[in-house]
Protein backbone atom coordinates (compact mmCIF):
# COMPACT_ATOMS: atom_id res chain seq x y z
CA UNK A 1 13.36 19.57 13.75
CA UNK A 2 11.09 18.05 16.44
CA UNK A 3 11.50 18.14 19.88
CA UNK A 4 11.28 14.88 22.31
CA UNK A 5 8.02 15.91 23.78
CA UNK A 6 6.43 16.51 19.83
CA UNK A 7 7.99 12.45 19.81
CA UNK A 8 6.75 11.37 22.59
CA UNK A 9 3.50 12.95 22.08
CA UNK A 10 2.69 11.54 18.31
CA UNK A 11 4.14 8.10 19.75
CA UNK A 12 2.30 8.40 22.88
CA UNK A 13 -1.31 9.85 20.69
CA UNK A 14 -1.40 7.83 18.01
CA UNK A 15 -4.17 5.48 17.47
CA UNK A 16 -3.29 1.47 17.47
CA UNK A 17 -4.82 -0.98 14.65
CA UNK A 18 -7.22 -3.59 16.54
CA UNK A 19 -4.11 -6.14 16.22
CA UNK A 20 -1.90 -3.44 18.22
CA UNK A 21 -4.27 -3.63 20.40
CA UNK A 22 -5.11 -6.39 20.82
CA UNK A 23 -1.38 -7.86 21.14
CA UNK A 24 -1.11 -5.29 23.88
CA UNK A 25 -4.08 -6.20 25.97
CA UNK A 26 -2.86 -10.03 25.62
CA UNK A 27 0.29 -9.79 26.45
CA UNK A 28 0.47 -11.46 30.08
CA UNK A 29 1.84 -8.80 33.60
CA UNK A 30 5.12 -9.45 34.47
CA UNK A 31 6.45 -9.95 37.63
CA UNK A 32 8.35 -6.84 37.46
CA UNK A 33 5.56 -4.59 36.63
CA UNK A 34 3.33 -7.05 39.66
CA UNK A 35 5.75 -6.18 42.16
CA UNK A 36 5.62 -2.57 41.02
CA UNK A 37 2.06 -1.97 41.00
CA UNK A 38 2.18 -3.69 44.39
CA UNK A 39 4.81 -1.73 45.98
CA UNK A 40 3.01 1.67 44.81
CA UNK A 41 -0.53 0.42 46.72
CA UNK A 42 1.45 0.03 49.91
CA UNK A 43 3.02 3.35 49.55
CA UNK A 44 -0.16 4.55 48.83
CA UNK A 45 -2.20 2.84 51.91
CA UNK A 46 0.95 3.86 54.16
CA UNK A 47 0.75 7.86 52.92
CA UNK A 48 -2.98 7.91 52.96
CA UNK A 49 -3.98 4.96 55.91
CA UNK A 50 -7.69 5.77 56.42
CA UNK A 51 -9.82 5.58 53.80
CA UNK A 52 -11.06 9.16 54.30
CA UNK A 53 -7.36 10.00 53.62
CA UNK A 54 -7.44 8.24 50.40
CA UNK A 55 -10.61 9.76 49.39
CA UNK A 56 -10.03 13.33 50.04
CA UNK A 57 -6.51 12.99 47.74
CA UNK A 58 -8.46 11.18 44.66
CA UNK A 59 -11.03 14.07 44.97
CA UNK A 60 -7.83 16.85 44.95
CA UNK A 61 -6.52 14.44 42.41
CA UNK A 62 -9.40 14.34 40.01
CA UNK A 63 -10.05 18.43 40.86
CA UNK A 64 -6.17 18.84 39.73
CA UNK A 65 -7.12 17.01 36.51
CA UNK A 66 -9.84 18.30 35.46
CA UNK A 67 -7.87 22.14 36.18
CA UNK A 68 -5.40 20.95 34.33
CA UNK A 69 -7.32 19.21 31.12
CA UNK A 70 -8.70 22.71 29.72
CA UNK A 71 -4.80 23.81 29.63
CA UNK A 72 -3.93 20.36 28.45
CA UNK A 73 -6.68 20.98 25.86
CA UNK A 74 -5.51 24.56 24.94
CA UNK A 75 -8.72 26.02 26.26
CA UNK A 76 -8.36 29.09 29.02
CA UNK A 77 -10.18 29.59 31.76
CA UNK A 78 -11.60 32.61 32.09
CA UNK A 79 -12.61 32.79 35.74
CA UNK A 80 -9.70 33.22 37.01
């Protein structure tokens, strides 16, 4: 029996034929997911207002990631 995260994960991994992909990359933004993406910048610029704000999170952001891609990746960090 599989669990919903083995699911999700061979949905969300699997690789798409070029005319997956390409239907995907085609396929026109909604308003729905415009307004979204919108509303998520201007909670963004209101969180983070100067843009020394907004660069010191994507730098903790992308520092986060990359800690988190070796476990991700089943590899162990050794140092600690």
């Amino acid at each position: 029996m599989t669990s919903r995260r083995e699911e999700f994960s061979s949905f969300s991994d699997r690789r798409l034929d070029a005319a997956e992909a390409r239907a995907y990359l085609d396929a026109p933004v909604t308003d729905a997911e415009r307004d979204e993406v919108l509303a998520l910048v201007h909670w963004f610029k209101r969180r983070y207002p100067a843009p020394l704000d907004r660069l010191a999170y994507v730098r903790r952001a992308y520092a986060r990631w990359q800690r988190t891609l070796g476990i991700a990746a089943g590899i162990v960090d050794s140092s600690g």
